[in-house]
Every structure is written in C-alpha cells, then in structure tokens.
C-alpha atoms as a PDB file:
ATOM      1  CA  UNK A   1     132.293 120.797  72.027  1.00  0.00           C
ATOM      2  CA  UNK A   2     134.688 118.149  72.189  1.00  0.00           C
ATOM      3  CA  UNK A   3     138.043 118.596  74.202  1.00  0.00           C
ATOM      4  CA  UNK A   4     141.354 118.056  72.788  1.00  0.00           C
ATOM      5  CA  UNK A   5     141.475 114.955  76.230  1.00  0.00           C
ATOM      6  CA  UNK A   6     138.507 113.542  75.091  1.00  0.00           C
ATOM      7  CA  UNK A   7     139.578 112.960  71.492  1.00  0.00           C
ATOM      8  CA  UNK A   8     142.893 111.224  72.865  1.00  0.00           C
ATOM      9  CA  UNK A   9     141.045 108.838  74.955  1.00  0.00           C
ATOM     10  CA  UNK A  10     138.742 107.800  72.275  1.00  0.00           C
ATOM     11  CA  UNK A  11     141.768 106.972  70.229  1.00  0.00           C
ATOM     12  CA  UNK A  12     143.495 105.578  72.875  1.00  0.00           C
ATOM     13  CA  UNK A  13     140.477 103.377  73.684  1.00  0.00           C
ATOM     14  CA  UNK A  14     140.004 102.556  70.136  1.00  0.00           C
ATOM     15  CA  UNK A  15     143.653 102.003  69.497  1.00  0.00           C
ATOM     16  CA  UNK A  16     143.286  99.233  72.859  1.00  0.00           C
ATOM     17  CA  UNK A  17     140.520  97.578  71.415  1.00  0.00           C
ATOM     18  CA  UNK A  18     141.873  97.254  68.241  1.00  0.00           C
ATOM     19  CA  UNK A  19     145.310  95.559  69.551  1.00  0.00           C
ATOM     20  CA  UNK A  20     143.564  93.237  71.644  1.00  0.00           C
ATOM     21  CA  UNK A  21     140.785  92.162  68.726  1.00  0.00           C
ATOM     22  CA  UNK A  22     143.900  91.443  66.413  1.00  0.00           C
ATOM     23  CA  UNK A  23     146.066  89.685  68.836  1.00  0.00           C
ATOM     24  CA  UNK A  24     142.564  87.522  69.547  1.00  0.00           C
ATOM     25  CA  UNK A  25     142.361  86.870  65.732  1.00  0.00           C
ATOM     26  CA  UNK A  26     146.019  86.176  65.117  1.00  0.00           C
ATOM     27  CA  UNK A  27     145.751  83.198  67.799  1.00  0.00           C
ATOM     28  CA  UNK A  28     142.559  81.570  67.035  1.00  0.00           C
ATOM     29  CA  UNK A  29     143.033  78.958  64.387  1.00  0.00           C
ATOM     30  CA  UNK A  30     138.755  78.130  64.239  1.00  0.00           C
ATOM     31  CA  UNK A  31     137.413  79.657  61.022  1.00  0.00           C
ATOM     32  CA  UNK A  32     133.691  78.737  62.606  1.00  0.00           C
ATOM     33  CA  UNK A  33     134.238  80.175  66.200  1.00  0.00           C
ATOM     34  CA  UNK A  34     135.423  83.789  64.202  1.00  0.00           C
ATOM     35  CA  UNK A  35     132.325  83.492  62.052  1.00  0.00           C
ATOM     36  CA  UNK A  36     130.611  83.374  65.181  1.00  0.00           C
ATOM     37  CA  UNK A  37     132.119  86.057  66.906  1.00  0.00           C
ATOM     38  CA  UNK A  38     131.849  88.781  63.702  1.00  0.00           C
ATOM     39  CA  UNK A  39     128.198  87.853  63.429  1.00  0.00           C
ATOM     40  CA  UNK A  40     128.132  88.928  67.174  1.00  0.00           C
ATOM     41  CA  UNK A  41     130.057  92.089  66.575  1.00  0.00           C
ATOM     42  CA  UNK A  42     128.901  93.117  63.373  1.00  0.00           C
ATOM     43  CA  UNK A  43     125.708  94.236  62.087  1.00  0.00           C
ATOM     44  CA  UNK A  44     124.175  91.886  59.015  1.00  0.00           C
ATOM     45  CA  UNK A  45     125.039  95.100  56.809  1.00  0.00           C
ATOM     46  CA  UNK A  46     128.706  95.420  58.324  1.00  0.00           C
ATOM     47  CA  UNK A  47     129.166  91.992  57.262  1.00  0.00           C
ATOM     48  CA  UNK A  48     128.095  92.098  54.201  1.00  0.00           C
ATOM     49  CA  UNK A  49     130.205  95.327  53.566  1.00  0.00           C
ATOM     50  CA  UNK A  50     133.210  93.130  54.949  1.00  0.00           C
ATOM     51  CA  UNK A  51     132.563  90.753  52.759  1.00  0.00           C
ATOM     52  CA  UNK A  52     132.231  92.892  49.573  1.00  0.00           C
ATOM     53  CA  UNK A  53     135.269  94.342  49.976  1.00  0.00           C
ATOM     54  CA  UNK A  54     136.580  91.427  50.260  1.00  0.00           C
ATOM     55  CA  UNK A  55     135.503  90.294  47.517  1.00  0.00           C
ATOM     56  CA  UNK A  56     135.893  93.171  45.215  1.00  0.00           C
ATOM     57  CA  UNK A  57     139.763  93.035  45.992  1.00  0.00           C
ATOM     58  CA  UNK A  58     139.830  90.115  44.575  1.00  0.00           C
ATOM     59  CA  UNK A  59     138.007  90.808  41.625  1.00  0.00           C
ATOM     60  CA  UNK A  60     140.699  93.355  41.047  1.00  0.00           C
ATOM     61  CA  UNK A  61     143.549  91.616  41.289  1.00  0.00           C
ATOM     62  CA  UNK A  62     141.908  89.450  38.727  1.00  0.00           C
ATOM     63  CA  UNK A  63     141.783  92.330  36.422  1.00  0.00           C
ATOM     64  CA  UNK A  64     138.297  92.901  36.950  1.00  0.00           C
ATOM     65  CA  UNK A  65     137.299  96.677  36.298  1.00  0.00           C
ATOM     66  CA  UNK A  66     136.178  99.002  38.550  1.00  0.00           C
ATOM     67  CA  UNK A  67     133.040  99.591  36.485  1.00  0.00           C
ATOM     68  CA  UNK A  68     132.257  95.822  36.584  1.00  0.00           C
ATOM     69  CA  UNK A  69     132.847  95.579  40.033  1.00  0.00           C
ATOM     70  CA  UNK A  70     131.000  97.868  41.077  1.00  0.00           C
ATOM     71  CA  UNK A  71     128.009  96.727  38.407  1.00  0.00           C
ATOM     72  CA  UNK A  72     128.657  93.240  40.690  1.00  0.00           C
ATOM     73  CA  UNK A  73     128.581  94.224  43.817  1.00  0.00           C
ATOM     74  CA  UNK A  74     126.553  97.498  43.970  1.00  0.00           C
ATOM     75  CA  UNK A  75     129.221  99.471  45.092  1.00  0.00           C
ATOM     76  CA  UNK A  76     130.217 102.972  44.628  1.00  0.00           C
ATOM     77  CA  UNK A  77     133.965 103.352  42.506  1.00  0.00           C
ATOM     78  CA  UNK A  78     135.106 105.654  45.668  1.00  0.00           C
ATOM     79  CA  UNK A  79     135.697 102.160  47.900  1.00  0.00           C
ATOM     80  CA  UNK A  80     136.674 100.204  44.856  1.00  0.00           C
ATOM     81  CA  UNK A  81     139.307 103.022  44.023  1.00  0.00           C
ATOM     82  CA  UNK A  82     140.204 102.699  47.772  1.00  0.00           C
ATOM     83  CA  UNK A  83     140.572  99.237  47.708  1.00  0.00           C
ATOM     84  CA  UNK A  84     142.612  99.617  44.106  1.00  0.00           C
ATOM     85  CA  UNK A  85     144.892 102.047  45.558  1.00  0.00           C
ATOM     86  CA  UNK A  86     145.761  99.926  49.006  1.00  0.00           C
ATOM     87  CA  UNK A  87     146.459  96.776  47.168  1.00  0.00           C
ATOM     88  CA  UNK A  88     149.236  98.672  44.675  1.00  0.00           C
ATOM     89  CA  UNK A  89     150.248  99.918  48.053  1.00  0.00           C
ATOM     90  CA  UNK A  90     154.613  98.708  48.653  1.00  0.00           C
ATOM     91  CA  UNK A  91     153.757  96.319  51.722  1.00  0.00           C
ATOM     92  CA  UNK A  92     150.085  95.822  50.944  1.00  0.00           C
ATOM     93  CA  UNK A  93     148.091  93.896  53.696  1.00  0.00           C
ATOM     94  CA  UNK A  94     145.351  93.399  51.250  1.00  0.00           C
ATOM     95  CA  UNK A  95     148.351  91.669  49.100  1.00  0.00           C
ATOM     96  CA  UNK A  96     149.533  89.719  51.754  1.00  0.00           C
ATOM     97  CA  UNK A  97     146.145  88.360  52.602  1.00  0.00           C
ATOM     98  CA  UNK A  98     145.166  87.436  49.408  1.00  0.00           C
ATOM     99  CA  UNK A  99     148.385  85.461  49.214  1.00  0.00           C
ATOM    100  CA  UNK A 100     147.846  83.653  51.809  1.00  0.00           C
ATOM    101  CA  UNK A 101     144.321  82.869  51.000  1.00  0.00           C
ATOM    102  CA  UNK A 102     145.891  81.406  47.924  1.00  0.00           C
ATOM    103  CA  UNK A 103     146.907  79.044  50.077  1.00  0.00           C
ATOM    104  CA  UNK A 104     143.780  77.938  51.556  1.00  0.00           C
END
C-alpha cells in the first residue's frame, strides 16, 4: 500500500521536474537541439502521440470534426473531446500556442 508521504513526494518530485523541464524549454531558442532532446526523452510512440495532438488541435480550430479527426489520425473522440474542451478553455494554452505558431 502506498502511504499518504509517498504520494507527496512523487508529486513533489514530479512537480520539480516539471518546473525545471519548462524553464529549460522556455530558454532554449534551437528548434533542432529540442528535437533532439524529446527524441531522447520520449518513446517513438510518445512522440508520435505528442505530435497528434498537436496536430488534431489544429485541425479543430480549423473546424475540422471530431469524427474526421479522429478518421485522420486514428484517434479515439475521448482525447479529441479533451483537446476540444481545453482549447474553448478562458486562458487556453493550447490557444496561446497555436497563436504563436501562427507566427512562425
């Protein structure tokens, strides 16, 4: 069984590693040397989920349908809904990214 300390420690270690991944990513201005570094971190399938989620928020604000979407991608309509909901979301990071890769 776990204990109520262990539980808080994983999220404390997770929340660390988190911080210090996005403060990493915020500063590093070299698209290739971040490719590099997600293809050492993630699995081929974790970054091909990554990218299809990507992906498939764009394809909705497009006005893509879920069905479609999920025809495209091979994806089940419970992470497209997920991804539907967070972008309609007041403050949406998904919104603000795809802004800014807008501006690409």
């Amino acid at each position: 069984m776990v204990s109520l300390y262990t539980t808080l420690m994983d999220e404390n270690i997770k929340k660390q590693g988190l911080e210090e991944v996005y403060k990493v990513l915020a500063v590093t201005e070299d698209a290739q040397l971040i490719g590099d570094f997600f293809e050492c971190l993630f699995t081929p399938a974790e970054l091909e989920d990554l990218a299809k989620r990507w992906l498939l928020v764009k394809e909705i604000d497009k006005g893509t349908t879920q069905r479609a979407i999920a025809k495209m991608f091979s994806m089940s309509l419970c992470k497209i809904t997920r991804g539907s909901k967070e972008l309609k979301k007041e403050g949406s990071a998904f919104r603000e990214m795809l802004n800014r890769a807008t501006q690409l």
